[in-house]
PDB file of N, CA and C in Angstrom:
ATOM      1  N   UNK A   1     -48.135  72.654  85.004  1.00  0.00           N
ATOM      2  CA  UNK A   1     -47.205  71.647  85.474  1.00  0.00           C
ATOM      3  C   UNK A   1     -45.914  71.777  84.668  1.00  0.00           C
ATOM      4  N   UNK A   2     -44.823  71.857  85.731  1.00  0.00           N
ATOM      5  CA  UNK A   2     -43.555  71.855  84.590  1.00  0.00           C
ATOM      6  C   UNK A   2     -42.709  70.956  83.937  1.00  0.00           C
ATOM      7  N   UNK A   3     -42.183  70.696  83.445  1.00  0.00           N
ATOM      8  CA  UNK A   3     -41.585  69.472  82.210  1.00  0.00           C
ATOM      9  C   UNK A   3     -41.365  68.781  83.845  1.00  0.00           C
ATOM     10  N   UNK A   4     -40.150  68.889  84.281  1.00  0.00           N
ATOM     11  CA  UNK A   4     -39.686  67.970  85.159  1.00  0.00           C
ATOM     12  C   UNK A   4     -41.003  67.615  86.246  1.00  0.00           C
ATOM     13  N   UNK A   5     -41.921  68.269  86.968  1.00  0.00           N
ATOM     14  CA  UNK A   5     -42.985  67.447  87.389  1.00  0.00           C
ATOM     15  C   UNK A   5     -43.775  66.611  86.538  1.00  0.00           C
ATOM     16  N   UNK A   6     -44.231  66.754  84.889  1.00  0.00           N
ATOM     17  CA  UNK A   6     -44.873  65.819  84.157  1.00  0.00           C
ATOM     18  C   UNK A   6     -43.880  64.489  83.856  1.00  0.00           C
ATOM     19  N   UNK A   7     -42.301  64.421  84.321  1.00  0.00           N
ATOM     20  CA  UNK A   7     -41.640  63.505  84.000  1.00  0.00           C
ATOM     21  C   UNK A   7     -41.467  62.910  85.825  1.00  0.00           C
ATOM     22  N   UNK A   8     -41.571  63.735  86.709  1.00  0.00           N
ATOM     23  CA  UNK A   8     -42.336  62.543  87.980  1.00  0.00           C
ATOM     24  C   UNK A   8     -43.326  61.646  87.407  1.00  0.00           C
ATOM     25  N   UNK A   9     -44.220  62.639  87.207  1.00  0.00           N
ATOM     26  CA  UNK A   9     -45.246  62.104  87.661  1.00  0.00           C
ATOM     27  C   UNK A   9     -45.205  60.891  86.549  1.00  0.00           C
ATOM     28  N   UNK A  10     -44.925  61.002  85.471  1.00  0.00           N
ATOM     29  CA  UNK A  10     -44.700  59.460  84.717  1.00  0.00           C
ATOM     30  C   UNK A  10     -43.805  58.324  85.370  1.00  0.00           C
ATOM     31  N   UNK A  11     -43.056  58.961  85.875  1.00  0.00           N
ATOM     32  CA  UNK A  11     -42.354  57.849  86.591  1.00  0.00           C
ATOM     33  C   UNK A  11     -42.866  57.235  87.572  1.00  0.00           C
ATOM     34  N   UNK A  12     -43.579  57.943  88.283  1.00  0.00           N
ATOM     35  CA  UNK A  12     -44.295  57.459  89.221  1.00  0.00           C
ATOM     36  C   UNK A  12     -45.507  56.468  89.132  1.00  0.00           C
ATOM     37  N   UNK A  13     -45.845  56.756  87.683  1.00  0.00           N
ATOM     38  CA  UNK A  13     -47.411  55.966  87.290  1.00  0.00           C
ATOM     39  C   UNK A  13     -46.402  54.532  86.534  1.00  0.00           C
ATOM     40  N   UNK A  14     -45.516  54.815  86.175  1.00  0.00           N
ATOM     41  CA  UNK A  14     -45.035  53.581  85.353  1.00  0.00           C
ATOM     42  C   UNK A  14     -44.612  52.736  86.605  1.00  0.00           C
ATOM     43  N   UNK A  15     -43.769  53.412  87.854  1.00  0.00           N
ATOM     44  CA  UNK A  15     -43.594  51.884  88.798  1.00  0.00           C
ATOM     45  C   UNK A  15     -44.636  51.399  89.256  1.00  0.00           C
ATOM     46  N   UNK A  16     -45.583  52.122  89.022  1.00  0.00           N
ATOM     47  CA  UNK A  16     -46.825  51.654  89.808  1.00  0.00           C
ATOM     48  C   UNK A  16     -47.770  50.414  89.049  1.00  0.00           C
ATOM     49  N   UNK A  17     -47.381  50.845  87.856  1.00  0.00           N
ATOM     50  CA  UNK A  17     -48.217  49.863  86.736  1.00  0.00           C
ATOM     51  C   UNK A  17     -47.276  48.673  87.062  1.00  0.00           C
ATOM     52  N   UNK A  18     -45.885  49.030  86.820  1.00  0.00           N
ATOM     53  CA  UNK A  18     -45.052  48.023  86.908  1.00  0.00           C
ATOM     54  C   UNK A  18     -45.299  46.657  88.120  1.00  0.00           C
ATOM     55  N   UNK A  19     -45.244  47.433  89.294  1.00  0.00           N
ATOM     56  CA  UNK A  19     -45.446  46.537  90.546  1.00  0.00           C
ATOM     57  C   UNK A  19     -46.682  45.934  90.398  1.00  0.00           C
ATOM     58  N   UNK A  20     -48.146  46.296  89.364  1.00  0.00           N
ATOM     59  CA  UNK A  20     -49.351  45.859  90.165  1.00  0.00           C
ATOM     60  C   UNK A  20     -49.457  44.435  88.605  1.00  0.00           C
ATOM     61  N   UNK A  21     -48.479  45.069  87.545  1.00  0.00           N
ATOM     62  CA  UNK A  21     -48.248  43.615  86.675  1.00  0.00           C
ATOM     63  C   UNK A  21     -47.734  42.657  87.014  1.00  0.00           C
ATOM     64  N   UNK A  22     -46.348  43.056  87.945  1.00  0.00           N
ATOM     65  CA  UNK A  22     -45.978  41.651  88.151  1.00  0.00           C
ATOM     66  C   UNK A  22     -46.712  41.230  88.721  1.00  0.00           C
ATOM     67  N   UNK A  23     -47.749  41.242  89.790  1.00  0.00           N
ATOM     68  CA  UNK A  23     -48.237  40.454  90.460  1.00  0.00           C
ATOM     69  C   UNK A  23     -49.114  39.539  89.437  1.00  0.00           C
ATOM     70  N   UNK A  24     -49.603  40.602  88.352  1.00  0.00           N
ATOM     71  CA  UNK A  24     -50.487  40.211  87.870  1.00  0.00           C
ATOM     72  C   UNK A  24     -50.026  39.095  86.728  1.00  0.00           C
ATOM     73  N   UNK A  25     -48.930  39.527  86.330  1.00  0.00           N
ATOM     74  CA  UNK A  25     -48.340  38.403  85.690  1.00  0.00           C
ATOM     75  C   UNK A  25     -48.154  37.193  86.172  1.00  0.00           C
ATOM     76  N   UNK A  26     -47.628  37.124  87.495  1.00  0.00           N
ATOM     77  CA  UNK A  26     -47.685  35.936  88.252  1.00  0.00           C
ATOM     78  C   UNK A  26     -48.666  34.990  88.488  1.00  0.00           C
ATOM     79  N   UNK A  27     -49.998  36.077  88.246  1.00  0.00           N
ATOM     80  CA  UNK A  27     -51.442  35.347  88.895  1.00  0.00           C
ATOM     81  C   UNK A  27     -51.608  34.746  87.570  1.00  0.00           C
ATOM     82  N   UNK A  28     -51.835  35.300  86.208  1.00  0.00           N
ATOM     83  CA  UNK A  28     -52.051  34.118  84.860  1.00  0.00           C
ATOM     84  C   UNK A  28     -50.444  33.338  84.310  1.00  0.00           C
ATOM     85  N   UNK A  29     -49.586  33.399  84.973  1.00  0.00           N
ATOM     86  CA  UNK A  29     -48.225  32.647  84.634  1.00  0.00           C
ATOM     87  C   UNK A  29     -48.961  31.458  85.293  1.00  0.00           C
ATOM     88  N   UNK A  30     -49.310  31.358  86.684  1.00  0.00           N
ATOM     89  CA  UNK A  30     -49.799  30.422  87.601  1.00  0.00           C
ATOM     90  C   UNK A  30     -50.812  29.593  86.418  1.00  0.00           C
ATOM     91  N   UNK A  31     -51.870  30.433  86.068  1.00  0.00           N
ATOM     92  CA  UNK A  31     -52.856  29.534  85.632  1.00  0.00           C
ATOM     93  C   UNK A  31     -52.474  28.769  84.807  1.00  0.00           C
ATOM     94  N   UNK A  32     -51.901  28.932  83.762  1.00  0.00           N
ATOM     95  CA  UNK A  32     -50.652  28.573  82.571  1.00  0.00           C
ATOM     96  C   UNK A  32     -50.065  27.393  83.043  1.00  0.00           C
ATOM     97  N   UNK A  33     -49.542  27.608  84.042  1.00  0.00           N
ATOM     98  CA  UNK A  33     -48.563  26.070  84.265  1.00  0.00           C
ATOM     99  C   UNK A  33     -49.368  24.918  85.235  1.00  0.00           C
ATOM    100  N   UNK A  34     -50.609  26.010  85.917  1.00  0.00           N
ATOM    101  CA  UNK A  34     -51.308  24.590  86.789  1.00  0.00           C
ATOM    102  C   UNK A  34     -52.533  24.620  86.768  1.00  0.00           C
ATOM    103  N   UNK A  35     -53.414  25.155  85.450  1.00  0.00           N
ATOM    104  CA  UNK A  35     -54.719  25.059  84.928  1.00  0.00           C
ATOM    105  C   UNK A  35     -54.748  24.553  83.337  1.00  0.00           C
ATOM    106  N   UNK A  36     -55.954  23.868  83.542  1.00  0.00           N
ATOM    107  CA  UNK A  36     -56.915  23.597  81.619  1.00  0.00           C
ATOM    108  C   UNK A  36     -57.987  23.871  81.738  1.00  0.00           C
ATOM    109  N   UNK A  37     -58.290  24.584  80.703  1.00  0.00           N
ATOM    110  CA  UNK A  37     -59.378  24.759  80.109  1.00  0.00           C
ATOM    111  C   UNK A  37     -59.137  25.897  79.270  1.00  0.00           C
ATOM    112  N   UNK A  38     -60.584  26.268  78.335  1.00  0.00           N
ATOM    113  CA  UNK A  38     -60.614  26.890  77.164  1.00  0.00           C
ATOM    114  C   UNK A  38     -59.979  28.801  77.545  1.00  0.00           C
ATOM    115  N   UNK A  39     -60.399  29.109  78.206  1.00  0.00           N
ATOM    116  CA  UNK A  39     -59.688  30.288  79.340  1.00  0.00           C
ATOM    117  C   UNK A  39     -58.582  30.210  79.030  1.00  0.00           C
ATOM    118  N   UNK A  40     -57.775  29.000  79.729  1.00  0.00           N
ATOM    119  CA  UNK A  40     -56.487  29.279  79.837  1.00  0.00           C
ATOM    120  C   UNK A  40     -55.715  28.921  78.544  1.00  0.00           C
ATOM    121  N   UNK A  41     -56.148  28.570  77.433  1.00  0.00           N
ATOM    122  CA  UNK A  41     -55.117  28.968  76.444  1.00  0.00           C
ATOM    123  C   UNK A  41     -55.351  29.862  75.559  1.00  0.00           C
ATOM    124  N   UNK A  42     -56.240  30.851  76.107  1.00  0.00           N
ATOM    125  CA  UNK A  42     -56.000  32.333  75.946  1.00  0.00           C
ATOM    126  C   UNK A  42     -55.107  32.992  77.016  1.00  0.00           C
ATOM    127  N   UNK A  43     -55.363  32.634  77.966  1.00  0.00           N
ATOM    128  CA  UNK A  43     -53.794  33.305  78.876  1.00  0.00           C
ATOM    129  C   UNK A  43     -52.402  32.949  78.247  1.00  0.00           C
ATOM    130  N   UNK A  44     -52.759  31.611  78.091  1.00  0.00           N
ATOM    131  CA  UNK A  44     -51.287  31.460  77.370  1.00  0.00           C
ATOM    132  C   UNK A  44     -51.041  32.005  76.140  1.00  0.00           C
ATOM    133  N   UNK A  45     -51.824  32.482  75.139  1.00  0.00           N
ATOM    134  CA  UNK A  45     -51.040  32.925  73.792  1.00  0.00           C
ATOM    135  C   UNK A  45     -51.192  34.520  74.565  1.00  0.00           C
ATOM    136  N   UNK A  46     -51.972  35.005  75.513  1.00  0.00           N
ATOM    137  CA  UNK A  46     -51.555  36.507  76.055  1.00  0.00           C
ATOM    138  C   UNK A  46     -50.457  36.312  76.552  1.00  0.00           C
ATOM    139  N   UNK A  47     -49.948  35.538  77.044  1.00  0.00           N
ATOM    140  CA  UNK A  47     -48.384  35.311  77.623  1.00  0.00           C
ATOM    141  C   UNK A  47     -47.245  35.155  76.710  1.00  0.00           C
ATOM    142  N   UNK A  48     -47.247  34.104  75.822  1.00  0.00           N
ATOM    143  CA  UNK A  48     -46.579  34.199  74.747  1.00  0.00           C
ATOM    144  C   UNK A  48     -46.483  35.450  73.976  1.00  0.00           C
ATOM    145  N   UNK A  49     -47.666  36.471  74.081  1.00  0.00           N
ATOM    146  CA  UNK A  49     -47.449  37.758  72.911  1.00  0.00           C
ATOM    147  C   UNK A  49     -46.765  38.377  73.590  1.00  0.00           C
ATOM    148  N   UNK A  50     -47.102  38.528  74.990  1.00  0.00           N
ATOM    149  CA  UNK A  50     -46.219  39.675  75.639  1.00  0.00           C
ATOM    150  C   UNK A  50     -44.323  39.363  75.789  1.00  0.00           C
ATOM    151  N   UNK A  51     -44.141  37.759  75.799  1.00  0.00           N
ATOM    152  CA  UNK A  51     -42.673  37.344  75.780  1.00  0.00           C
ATOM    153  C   UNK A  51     -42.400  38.032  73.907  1.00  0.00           C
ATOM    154  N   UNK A  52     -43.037  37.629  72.860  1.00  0.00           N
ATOM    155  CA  UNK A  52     -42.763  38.242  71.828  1.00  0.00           C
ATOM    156  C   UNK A  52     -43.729  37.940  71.289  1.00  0.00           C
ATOM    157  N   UNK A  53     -44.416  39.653  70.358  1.00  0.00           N
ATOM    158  CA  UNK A  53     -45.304  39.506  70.115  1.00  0.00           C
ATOM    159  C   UNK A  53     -45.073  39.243  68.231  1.00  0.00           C
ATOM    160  N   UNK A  54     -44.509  39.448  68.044  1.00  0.00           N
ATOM    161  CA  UNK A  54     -43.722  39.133  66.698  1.00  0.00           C
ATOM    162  C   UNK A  54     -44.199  37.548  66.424  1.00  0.00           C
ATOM    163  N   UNK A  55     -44.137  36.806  67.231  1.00  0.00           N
ATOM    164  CA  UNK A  55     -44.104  35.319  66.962  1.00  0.00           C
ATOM    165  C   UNK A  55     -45.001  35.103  67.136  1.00  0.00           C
ATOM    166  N   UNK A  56     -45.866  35.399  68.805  1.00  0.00           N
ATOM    167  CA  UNK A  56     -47.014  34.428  68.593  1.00  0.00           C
ATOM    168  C   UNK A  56     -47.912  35.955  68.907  1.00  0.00           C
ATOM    169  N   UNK A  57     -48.872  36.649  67.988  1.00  0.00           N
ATOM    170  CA  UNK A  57     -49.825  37.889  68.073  1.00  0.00           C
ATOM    171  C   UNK A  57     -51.274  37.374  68.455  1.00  0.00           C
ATOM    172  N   UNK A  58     -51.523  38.662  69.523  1.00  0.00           N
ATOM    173  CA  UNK A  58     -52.596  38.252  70.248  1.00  0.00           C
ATOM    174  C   UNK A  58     -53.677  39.430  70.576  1.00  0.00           C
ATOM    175  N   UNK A  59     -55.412  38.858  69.433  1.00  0.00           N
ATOM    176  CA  UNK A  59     -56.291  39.817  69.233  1.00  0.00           C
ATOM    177  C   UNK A  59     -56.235  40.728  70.492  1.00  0.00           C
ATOM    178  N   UNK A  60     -56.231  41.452  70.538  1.00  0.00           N
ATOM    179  CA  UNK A  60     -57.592  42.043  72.313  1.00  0.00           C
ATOM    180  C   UNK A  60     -58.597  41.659  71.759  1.00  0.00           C
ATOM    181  N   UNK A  61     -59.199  41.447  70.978  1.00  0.00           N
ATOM    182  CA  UNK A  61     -60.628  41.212  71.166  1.00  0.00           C
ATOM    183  C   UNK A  61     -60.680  40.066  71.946  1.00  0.00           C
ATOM    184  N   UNK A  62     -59.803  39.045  72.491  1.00  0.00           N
ATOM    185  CA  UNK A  62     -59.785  37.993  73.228  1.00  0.00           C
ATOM    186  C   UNK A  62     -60.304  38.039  74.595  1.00  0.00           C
ATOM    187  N   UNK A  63     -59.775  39.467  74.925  1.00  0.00           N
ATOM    188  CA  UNK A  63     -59.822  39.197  76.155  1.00  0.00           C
ATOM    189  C   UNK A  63     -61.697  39.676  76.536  1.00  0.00           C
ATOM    190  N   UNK A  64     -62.231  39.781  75.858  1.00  0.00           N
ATOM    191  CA  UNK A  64     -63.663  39.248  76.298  1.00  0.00           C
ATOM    192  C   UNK A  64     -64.106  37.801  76.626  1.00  0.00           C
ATOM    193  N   UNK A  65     -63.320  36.657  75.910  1.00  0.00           N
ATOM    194  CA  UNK A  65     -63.530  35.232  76.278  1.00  0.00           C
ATOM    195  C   UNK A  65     -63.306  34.645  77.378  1.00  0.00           C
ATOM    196  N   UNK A  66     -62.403  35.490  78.432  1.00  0.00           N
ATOM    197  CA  UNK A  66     -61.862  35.119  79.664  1.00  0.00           C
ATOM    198  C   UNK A  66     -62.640  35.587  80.829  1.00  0.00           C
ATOM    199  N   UNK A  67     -63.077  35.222  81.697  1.00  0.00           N
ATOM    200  CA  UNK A  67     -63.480  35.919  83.005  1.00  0.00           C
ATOM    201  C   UNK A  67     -62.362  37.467  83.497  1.00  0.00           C
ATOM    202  N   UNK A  68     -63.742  38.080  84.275  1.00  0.00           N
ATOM    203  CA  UNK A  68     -63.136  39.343  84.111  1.00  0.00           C
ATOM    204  C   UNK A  68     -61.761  39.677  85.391  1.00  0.00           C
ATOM    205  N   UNK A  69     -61.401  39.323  85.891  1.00  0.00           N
ATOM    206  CA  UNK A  69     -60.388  38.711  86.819  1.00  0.00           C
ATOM    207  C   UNK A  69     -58.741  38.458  86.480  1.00  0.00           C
ATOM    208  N   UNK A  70     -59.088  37.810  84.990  1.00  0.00           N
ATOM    209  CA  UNK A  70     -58.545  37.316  84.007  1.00  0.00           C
ATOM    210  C   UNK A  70     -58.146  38.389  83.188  1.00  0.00           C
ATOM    211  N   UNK A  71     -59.163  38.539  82.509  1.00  0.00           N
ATOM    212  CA  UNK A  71     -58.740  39.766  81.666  1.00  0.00           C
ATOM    213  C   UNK A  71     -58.496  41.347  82.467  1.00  0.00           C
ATOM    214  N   UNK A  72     -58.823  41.395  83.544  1.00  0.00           N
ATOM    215  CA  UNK A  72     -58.191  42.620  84.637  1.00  0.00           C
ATOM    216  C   UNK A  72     -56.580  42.404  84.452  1.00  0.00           C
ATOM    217  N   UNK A  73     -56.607  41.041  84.957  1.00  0.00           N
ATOM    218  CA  UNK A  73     -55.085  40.921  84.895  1.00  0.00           C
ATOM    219  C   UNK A  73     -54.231  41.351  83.452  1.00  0.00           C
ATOM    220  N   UNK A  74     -54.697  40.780  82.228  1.00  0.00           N
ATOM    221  CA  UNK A  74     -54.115  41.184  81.259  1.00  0.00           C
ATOM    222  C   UNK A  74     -54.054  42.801  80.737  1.00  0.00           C
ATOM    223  N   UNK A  75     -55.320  43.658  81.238  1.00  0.00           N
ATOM    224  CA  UNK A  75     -55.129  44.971  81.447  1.00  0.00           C
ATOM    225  C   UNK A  75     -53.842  45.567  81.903  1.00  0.00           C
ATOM    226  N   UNK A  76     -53.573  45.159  83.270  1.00  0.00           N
ATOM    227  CA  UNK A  76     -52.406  45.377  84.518  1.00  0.00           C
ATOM    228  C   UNK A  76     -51.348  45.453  83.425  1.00  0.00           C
ATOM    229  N   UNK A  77     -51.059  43.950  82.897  1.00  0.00           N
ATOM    230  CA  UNK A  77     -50.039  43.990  81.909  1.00  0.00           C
ATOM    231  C   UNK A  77     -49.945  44.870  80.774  1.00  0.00           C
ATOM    232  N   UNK A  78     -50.568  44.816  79.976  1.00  0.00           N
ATOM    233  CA  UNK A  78     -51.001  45.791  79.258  1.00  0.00           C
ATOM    234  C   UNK A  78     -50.268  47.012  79.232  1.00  0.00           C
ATOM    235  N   UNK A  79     -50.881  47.958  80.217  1.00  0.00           N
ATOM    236  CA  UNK A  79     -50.570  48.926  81.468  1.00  0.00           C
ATOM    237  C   UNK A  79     -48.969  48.962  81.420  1.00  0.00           C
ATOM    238  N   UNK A  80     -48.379  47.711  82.281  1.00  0.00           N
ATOM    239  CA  UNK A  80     -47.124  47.702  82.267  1.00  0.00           C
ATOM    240  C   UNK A  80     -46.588  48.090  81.091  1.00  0.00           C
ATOM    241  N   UNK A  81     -46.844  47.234  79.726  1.00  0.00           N
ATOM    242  CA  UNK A  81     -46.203  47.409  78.547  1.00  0.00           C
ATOM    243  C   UNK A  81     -46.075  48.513  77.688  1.00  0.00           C
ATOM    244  N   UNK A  82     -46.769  49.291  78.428  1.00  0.00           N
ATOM    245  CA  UNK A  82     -47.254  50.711  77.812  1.00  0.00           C
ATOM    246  C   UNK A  82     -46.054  51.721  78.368  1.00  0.00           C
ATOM    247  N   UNK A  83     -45.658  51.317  79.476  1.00  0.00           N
ATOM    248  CA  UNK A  83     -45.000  52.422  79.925  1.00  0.00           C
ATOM    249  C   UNK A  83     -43.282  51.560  79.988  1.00  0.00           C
ATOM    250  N   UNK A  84     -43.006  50.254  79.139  1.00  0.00           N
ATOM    251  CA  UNK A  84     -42.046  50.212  78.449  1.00  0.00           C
ATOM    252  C   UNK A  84     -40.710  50.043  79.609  1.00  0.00           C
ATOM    253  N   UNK A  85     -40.972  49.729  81.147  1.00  0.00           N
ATOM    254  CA  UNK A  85     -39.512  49.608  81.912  1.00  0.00           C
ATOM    255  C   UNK A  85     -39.152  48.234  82.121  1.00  0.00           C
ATOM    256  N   UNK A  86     -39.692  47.379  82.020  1.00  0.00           N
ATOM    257  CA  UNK A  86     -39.020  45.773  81.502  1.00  0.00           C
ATOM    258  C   UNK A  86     -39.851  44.928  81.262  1.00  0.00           C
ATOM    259  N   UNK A  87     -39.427  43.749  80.678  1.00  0.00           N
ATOM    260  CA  UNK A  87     -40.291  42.722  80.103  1.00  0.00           C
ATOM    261  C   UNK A  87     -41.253  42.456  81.138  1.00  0.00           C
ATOM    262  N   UNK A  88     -42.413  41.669  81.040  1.00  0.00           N
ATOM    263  CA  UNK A  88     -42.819  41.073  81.900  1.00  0.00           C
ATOM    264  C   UNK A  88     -42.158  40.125  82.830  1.00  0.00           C
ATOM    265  N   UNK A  89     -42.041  39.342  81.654  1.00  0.00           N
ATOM    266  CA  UNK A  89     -41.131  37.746  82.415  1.00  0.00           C
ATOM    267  C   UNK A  89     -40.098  37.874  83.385  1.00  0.00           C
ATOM    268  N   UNK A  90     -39.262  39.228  82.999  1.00  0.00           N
ATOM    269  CA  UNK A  90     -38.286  39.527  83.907  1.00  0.00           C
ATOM    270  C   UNK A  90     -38.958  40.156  85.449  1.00  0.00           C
ATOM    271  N   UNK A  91     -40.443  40.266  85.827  1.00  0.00           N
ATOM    272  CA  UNK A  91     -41.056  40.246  86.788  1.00  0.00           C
ATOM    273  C   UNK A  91     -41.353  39.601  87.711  1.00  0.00           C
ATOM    274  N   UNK A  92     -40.894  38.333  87.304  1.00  0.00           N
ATOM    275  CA  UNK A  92     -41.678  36.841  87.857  1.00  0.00           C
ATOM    276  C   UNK A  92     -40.221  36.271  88.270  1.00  0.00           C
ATOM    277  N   UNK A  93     -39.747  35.100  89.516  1.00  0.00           N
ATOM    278  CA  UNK A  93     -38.766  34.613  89.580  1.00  0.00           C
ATOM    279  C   UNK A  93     -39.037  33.339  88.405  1.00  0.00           C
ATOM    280  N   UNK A  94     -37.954  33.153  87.552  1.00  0.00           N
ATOM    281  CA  UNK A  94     -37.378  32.168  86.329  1.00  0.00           C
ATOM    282  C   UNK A  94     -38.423  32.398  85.175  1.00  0.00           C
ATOM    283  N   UNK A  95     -38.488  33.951  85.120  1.00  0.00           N
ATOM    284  CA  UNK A  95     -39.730  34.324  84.028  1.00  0.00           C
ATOM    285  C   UNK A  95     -39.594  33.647  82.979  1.00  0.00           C
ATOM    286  N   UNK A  96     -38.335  33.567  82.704  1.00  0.00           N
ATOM    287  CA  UNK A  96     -37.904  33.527  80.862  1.00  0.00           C
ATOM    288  C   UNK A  96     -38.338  32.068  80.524  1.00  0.00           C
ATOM    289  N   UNK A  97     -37.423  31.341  81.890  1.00  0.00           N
ATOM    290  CA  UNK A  97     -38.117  29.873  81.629  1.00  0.00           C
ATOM    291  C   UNK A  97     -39.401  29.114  81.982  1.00  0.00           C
ATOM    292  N   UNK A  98     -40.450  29.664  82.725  1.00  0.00           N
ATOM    293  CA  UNK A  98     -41.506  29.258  82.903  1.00  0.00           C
ATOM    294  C   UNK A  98     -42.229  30.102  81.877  1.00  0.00           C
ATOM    295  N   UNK A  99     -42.220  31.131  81.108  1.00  0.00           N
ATOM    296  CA  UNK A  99     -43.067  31.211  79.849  1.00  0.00           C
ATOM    297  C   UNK A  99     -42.487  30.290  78.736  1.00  0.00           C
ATOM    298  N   UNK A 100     -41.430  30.089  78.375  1.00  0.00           N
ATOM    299  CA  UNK A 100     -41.055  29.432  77.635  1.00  0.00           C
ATOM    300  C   UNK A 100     -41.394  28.058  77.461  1.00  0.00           C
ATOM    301  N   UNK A 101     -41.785  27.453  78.940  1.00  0.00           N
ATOM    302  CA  UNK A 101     -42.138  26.084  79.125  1.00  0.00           C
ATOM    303  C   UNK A 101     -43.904  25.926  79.001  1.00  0.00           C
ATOM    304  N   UNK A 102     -44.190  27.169  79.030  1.00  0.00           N
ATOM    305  CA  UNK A 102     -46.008  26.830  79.050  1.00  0.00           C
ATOM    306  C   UNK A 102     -46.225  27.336  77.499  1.00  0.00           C
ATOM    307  N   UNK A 103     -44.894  27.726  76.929  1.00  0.00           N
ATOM    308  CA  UNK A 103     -45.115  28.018  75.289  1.00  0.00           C
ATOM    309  C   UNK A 103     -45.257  26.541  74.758  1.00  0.00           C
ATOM    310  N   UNK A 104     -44.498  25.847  74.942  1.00  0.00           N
ATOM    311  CA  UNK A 104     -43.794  24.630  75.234  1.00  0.00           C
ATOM    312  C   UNK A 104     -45.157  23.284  75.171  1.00  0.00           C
ATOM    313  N   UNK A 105     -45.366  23.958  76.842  1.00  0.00           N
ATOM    314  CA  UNK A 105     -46.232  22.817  76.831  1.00  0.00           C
ATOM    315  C   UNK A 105     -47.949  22.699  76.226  1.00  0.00           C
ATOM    316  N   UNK A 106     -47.755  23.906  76.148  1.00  0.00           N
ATOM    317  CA  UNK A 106     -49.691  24.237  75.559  1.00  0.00           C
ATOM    318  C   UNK A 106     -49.657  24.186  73.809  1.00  0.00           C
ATOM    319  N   UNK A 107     -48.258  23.613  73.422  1.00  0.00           N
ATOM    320  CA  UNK A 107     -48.030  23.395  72.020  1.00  0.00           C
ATOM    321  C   UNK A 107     -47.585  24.381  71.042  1.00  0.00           C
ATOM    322  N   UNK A 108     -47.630  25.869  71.512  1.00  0.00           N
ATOM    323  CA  UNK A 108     -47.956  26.682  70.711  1.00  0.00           C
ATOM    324  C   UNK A 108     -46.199  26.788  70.033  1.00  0.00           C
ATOM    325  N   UNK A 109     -46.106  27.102  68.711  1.00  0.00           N
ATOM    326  CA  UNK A 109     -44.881  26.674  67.597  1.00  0.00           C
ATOM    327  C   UNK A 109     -44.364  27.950  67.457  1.00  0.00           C
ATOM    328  N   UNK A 110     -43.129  28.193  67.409  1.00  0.00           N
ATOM    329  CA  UNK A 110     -42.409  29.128  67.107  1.00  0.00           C
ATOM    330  C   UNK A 110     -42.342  29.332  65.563  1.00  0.00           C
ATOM    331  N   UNK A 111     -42.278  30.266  65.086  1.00  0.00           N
ATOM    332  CA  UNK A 111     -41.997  30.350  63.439  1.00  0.00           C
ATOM    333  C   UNK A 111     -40.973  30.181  62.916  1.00  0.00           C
ATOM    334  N   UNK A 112     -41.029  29.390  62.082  1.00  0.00           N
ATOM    335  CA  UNK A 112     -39.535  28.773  61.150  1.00  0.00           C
ATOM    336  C   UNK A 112     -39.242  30.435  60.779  1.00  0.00           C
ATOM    337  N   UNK A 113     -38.077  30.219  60.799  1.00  0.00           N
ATOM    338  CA  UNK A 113     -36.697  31.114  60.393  1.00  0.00           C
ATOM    339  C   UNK A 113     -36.473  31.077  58.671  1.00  0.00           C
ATOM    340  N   UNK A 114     -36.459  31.768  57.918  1.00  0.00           N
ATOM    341  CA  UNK A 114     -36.651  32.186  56.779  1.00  0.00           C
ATOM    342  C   UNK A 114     -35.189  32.227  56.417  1.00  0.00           C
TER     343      UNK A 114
END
């Protein structure tokens, strides 16, 4: 295979990851803003790591606690983040502010500034 077909073919696997996260982002953004329970605030600090993982860091070993549906989805993302062509949030319509608001509302604290 020659340089420029191994740089298709990455391109090709990254929109693909790309398109099947957002959805997938969308499907645990959803749970986040219109579910409770013990599940979902593991989606939410997986949501929060992926907006920045610097602030709020998030085991994988987690994602065994979630139904597998759940944690498929955080795979997808995953996936996406691996191949590095935009944030998540910027996937979703008003990404920035509906993660920000389920950061928000599920309590979780930003780190004081040093």
């Amino acid at each position: 295979m020659s340089l420029e077909e191994q740089f298709d073919s990455y391109r090709q696997r990254a929109s693909a990851a790309q398109g099947t996260a957002s959805q997938a982002f969308a499907r645990l953004l959803d749970l986040a803003e219109h579910k409770n329970s013990g599940q979902i605030q593991t989606v939410v600090q997986f949501l929060a790591s992926t907006y920045n993982g610097q602030a709020f860091p998030f085991d994988p070993f987690n994602l065994r606690s979630v139904d597998v549906d759940i944690s498929d989805d955080m795979l997808l993302c995953l996936d996406a983040l691996r191949w590095g062509k935009a944030d998540l949030y910027k996937l979703v319509p008003n990404g920035d502010r509906r993660v920000k608001d389920v950061i928000k509302d599920w309590g979780l604290k930003w780190p004081e500034n040093d």
